[in-house]
PDB file of N, CA and C in Angstrom:
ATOM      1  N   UNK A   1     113.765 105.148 179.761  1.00  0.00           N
ATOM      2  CA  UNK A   1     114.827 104.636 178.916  1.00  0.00           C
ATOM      3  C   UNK A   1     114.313 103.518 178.005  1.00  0.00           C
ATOM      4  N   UNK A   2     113.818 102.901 178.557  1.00  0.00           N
ATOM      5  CA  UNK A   2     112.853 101.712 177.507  1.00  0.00           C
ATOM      6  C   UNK A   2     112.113 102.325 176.590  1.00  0.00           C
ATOM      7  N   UNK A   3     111.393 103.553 176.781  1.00  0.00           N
ATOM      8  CA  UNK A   3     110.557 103.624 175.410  1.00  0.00           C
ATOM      9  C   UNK A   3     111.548 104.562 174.380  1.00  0.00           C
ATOM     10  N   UNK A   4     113.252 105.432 174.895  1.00  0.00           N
ATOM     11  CA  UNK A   4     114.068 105.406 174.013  1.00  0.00           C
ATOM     12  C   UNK A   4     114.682 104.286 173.424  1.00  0.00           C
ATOM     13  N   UNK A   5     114.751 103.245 173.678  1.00  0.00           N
ATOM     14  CA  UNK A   5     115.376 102.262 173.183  1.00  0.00           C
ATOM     15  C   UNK A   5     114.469 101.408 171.751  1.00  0.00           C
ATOM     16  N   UNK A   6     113.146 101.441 172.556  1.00  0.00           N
ATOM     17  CA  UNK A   6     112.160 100.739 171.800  1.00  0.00           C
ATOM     18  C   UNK A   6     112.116 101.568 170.250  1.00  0.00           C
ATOM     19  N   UNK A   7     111.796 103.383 170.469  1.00  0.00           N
ATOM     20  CA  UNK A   7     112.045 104.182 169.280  1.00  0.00           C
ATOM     21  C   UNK A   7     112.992 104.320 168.491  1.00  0.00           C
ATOM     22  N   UNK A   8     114.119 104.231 169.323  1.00  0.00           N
ATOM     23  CA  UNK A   8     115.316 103.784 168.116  1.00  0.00           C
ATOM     24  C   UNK A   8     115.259 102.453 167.301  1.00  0.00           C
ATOM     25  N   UNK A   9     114.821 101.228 167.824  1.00  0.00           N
ATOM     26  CA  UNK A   9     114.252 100.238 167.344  1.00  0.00           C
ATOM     27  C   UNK A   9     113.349 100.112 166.445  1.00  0.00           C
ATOM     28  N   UNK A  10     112.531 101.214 166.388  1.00  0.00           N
ATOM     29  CA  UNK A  10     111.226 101.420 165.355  1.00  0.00           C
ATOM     30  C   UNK A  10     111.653 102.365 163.722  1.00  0.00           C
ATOM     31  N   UNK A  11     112.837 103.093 164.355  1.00  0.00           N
ATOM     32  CA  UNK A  11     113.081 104.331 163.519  1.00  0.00           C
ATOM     33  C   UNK A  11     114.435 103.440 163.223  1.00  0.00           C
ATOM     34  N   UNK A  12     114.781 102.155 163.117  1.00  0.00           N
ATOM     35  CA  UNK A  12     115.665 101.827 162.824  1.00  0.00           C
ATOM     36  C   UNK A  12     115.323 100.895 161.693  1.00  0.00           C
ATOM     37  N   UNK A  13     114.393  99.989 161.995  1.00  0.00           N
ATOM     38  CA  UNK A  13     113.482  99.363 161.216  1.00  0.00           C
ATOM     39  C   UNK A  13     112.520 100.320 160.175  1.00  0.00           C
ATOM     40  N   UNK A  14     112.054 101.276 160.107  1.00  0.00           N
ATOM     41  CA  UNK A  14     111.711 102.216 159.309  1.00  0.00           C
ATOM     42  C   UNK A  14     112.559 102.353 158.405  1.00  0.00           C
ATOM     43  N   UNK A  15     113.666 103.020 158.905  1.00  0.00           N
ATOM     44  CA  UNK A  15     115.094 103.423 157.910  1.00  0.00           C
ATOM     45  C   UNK A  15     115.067 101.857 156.803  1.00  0.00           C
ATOM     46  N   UNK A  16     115.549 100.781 157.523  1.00  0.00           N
ATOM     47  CA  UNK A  16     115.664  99.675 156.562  1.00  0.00           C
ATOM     48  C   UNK A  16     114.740  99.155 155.783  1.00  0.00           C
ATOM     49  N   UNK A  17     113.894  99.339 156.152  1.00  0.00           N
ATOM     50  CA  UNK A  17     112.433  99.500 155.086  1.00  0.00           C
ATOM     51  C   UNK A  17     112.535 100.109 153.848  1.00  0.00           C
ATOM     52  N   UNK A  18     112.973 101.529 154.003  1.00  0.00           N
ATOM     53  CA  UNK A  18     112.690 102.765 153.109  1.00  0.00           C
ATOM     54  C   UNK A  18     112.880 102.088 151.614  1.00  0.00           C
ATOM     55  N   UNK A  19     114.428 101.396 151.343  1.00  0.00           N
ATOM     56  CA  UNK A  19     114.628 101.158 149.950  1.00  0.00           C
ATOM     57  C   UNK A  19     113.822 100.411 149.383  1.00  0.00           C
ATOM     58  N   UNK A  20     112.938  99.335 150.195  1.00  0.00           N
ATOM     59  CA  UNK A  20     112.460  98.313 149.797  1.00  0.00           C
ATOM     60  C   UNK A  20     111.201  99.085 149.224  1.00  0.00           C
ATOM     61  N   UNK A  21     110.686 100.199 149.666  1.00  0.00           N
ATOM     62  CA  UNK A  21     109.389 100.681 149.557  1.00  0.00           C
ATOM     63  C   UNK A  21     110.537 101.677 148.345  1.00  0.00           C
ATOM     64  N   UNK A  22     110.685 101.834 148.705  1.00  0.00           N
ATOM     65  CA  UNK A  22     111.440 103.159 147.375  1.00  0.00           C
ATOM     66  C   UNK A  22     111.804 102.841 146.026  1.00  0.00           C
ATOM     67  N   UNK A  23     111.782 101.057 146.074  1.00  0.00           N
ATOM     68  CA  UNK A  23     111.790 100.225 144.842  1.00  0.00           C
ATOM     69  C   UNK A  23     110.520  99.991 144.186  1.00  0.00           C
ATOM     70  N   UNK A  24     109.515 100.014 145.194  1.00  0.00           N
ATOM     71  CA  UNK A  24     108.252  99.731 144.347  1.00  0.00           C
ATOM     72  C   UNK A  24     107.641 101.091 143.450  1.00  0.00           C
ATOM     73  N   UNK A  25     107.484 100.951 142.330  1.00  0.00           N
ATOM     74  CA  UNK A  25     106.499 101.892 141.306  1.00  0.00           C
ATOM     75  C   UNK A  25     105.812 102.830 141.955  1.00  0.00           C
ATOM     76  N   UNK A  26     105.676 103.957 141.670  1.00  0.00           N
ATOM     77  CA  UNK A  26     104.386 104.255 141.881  1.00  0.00           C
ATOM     78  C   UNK A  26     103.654 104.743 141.225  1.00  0.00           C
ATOM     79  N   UNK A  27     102.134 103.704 141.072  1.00  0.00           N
ATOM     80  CA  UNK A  27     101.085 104.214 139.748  1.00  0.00           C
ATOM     81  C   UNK A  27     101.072 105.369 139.454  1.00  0.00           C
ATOM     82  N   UNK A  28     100.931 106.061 138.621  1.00  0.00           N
ATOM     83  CA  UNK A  28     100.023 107.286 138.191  1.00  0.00           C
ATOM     84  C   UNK A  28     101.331 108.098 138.712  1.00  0.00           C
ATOM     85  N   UNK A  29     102.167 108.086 139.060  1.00  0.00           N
ATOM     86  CA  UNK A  29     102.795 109.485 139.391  1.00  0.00           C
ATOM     87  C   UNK A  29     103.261 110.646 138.118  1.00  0.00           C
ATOM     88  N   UNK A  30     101.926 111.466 138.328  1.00  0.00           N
ATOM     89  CA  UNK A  30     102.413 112.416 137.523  1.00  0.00           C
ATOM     90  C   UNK A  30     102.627 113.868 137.404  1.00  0.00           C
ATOM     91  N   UNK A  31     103.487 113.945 138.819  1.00  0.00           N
ATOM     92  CA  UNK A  31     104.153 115.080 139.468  1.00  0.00           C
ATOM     93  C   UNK A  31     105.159 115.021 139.255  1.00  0.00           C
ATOM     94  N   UNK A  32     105.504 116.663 138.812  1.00  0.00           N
ATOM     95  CA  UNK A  32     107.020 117.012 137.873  1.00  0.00           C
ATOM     96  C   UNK A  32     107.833 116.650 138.906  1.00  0.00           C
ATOM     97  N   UNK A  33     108.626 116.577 138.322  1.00  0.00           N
ATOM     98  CA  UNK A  33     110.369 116.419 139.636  1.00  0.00           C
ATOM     99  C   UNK A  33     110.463 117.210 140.417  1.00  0.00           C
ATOM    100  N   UNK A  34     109.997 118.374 140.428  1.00  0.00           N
ATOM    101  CA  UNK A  34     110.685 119.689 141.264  1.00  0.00           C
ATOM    102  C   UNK A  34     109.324 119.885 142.388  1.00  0.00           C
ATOM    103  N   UNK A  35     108.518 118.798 142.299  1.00  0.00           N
ATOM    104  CA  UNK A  35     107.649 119.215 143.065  1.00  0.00           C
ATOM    105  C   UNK A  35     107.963 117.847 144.355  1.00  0.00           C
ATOM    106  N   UNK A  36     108.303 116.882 143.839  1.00  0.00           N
ATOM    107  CA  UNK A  36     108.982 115.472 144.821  1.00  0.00           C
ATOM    108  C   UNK A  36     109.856 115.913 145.428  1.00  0.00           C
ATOM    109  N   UNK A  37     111.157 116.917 144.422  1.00  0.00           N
ATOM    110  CA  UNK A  37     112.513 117.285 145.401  1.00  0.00           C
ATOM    111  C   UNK A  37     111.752 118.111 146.692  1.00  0.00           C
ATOM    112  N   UNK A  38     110.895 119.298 145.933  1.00  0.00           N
ATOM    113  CA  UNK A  38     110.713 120.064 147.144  1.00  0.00           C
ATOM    114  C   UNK A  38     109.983 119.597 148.413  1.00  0.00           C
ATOM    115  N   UNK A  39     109.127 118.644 148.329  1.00  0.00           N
ATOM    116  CA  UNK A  39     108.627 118.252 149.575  1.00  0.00           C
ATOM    117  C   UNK A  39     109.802 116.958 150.160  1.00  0.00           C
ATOM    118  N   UNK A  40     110.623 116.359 149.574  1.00  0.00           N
ATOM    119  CA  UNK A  40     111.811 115.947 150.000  1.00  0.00           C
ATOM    120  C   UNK A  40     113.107 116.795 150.707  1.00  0.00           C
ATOM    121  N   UNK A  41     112.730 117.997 149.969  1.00  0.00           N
ATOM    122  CA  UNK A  41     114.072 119.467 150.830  1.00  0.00           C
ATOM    123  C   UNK A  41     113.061 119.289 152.116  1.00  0.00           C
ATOM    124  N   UNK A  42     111.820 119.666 152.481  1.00  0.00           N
ATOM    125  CA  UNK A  42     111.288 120.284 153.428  1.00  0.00           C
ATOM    126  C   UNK A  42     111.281 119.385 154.691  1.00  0.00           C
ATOM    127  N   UNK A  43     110.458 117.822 154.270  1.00  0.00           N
ATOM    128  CA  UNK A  43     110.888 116.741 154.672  1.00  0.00           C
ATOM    129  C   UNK A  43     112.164 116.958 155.701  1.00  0.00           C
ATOM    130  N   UNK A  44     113.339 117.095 154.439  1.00  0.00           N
ATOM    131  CA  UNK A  44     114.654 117.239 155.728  1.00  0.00           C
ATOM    132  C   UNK A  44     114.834 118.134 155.756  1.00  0.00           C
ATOM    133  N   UNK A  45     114.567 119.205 155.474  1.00  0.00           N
ATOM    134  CA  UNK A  45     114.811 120.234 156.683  1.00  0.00           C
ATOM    135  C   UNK A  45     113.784 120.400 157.939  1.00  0.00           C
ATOM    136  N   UNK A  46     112.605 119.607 158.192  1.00  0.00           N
ATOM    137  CA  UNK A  46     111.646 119.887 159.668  1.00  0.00           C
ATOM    138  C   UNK A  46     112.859 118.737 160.052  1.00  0.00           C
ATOM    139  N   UNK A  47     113.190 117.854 159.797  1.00  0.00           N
ATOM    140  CA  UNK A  47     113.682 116.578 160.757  1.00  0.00           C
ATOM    141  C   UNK A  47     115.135 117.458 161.487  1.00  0.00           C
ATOM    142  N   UNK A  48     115.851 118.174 160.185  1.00  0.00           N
ATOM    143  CA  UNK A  48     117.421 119.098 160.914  1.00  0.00           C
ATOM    144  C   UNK A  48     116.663 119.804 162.127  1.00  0.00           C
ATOM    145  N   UNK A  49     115.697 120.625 161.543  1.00  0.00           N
ATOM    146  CA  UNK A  49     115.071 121.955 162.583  1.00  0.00           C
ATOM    147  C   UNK A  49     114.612 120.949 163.921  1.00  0.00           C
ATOM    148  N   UNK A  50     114.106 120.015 163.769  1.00  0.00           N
ATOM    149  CA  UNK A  50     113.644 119.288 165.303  1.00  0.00           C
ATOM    150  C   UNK A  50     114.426 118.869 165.599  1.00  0.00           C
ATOM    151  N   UNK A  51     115.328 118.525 165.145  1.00  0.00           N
ATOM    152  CA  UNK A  51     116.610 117.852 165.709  1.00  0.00           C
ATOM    153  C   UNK A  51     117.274 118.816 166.743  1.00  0.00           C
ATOM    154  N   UNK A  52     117.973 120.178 165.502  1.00  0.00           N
ATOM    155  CA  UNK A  52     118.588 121.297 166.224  1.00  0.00           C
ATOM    156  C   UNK A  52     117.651 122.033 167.648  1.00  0.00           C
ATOM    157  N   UNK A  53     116.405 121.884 167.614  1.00  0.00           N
ATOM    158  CA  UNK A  53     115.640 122.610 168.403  1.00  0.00           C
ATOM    159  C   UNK A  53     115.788 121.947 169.968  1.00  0.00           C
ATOM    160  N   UNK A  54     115.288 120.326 169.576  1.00  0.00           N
ATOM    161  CA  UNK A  54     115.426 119.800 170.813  1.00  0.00           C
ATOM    162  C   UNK A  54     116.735 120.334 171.414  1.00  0.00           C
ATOM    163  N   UNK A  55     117.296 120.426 171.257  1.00  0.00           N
ATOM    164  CA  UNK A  55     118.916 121.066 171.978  1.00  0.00           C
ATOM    165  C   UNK A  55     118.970 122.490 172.436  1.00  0.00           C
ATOM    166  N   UNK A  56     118.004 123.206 172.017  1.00  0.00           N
ATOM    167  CA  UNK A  56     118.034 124.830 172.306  1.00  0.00           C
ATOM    168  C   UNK A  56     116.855 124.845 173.566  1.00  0.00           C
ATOM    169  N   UNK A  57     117.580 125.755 174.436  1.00  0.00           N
ATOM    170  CA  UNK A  57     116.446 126.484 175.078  1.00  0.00           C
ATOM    171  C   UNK A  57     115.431 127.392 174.825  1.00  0.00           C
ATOM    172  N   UNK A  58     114.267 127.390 175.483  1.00  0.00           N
ATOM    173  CA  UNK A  58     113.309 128.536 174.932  1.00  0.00           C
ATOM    174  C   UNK A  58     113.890 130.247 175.214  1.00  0.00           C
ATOM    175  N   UNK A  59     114.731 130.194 176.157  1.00  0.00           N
ATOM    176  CA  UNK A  59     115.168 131.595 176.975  1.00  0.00           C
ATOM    177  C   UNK A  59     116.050 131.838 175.258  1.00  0.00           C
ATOM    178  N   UNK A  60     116.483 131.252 174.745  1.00  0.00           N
ATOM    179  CA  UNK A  60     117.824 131.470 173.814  1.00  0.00           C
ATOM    180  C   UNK A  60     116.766 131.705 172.394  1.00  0.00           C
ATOM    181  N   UNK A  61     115.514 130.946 172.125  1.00  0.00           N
ATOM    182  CA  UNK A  61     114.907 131.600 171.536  1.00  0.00           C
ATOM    183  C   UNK A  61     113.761 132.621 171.503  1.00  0.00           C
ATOM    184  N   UNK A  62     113.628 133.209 172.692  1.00  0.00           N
ATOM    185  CA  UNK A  62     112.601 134.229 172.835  1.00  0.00           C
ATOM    186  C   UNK A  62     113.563 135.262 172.176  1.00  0.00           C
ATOM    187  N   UNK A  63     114.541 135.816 171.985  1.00  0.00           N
ATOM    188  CA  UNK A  63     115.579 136.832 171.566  1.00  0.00           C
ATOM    189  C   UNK A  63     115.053 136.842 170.282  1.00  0.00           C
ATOM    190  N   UNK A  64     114.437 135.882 169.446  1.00  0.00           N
ATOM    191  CA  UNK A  64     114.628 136.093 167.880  1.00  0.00           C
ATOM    192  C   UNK A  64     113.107 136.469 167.450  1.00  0.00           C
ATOM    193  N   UNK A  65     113.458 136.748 166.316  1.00  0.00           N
ATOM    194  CA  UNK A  65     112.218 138.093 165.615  1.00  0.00           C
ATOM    195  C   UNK A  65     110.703 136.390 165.860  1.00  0.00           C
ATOM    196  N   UNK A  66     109.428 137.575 165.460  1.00  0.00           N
ATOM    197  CA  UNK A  66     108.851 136.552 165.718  1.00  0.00           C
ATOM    198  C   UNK A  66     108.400 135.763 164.302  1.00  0.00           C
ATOM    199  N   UNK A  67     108.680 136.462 163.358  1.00  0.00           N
ATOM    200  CA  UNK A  67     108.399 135.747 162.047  1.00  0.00           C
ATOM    201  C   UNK A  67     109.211 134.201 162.067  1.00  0.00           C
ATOM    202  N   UNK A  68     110.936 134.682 163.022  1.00  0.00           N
ATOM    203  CA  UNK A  68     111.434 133.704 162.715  1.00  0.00           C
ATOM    204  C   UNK A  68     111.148 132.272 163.696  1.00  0.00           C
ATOM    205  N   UNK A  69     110.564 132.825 164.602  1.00  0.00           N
ATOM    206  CA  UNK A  69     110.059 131.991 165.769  1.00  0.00           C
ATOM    207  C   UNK A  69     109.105 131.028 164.918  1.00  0.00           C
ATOM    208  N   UNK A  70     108.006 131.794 164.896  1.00  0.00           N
ATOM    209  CA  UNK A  70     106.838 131.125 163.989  1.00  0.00           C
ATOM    210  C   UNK A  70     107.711 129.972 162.946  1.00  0.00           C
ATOM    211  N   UNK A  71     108.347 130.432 162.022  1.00  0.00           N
ATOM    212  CA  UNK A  71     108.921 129.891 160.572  1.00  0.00           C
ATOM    213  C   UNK A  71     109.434 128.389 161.578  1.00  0.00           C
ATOM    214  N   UNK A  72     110.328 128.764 162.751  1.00  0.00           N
ATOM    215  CA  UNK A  72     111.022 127.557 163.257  1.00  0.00           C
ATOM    216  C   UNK A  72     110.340 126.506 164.132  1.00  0.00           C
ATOM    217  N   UNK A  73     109.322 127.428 164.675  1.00  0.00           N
ATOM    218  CA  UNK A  73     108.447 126.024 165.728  1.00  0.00           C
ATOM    219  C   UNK A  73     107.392 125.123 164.316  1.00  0.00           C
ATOM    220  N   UNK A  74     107.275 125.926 163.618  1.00  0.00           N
ATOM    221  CA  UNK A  74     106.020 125.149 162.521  1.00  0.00           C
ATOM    222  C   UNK A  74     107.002 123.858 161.504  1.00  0.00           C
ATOM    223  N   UNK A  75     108.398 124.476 162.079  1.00  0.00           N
ATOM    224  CA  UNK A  75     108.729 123.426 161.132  1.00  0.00           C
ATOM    225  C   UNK A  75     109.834 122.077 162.023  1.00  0.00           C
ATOM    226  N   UNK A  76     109.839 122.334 163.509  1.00  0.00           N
ATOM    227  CA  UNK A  76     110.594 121.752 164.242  1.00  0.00           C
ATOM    228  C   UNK A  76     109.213 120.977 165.184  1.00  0.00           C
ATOM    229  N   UNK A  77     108.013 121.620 164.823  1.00  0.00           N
ATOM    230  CA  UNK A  77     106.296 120.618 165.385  1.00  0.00           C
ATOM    231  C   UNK A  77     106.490 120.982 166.787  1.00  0.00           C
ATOM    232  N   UNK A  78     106.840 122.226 167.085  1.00  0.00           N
ATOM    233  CA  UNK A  78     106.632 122.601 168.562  1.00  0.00           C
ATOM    234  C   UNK A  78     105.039 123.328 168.343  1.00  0.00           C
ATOM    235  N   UNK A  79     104.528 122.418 169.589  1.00  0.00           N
ATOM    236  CA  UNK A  79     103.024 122.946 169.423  1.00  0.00           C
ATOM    237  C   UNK A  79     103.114 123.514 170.938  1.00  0.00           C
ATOM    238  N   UNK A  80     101.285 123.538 171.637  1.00  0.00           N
ATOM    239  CA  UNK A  80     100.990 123.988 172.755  1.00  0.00           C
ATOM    240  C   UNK A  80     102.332 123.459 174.066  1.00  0.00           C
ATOM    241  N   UNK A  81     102.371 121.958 173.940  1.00  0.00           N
ATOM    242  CA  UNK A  81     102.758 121.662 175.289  1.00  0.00           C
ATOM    243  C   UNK A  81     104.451 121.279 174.905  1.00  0.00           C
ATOM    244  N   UNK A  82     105.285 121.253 173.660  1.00  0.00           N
ATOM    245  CA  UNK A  82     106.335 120.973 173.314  1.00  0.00           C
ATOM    246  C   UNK A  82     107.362 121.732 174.529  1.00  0.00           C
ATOM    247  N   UNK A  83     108.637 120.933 175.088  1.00  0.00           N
ATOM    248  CA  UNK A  83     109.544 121.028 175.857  1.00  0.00           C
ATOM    249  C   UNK A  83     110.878 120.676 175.758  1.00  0.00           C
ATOM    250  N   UNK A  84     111.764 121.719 175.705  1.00  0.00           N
ATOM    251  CA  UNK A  84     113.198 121.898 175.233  1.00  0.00           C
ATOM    252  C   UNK A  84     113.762 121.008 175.827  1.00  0.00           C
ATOM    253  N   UNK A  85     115.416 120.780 175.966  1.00  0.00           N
ATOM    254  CA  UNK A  85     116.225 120.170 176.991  1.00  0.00           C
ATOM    255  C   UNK A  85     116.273 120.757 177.856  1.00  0.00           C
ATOM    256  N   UNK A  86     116.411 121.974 177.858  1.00  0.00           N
ATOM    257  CA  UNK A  86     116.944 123.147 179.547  1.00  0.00           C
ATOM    258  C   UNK A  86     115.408 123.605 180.323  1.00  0.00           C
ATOM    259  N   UNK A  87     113.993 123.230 179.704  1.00  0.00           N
ATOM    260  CA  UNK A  87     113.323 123.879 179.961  1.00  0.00           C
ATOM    261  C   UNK A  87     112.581 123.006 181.042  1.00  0.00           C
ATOM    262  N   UNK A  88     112.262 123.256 181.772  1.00  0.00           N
ATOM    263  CA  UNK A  88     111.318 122.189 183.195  1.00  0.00           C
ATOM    264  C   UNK A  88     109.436 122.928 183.168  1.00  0.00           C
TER     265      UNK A  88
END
């Protein structure tokens, strides 16, 4: 429980950071817009997908195709040793 508490503490302080860093310039940026949005869509969508995942069991996703398996662990950072809520 302490090192949840401590991470919400870190990812809380992160968050309040962000604008301050989101105010400063950045040199040379000379990447079109649609290339910032898109790694900003993807950005949040791995954080939804890990979010939603931690909550699913593996039994509930072995059922689905495996393209879509693949597409969802690569983007929710389930690697070798990653572990669901229901899974022991």
């Amino acid at each position: 429980m302490k090192h949840f508490k401590k991470s919400i503490v870190v990812i809380l302080a992160m968050t309040a950071s962000l604008p301050v860093l989101a105010s400063e310039p950045i040199p040379a940026n000379d990447a079109p817009a649609w290339v910032i949005a898109t790694i900003g869509f993807v950005v949040g969508l791995a954080g939804v997908v890990s979010q939603a995942d931690a909550q699913m069991s593996e039994e509930f996703k072995r059922k689905w195709p495996w393209w879509l398996k693949l597409t969802w662990n690569l983007l929710a950072g389930n690697y070798k040793h990653s572990r669901n809520v229901n899974d022991v």
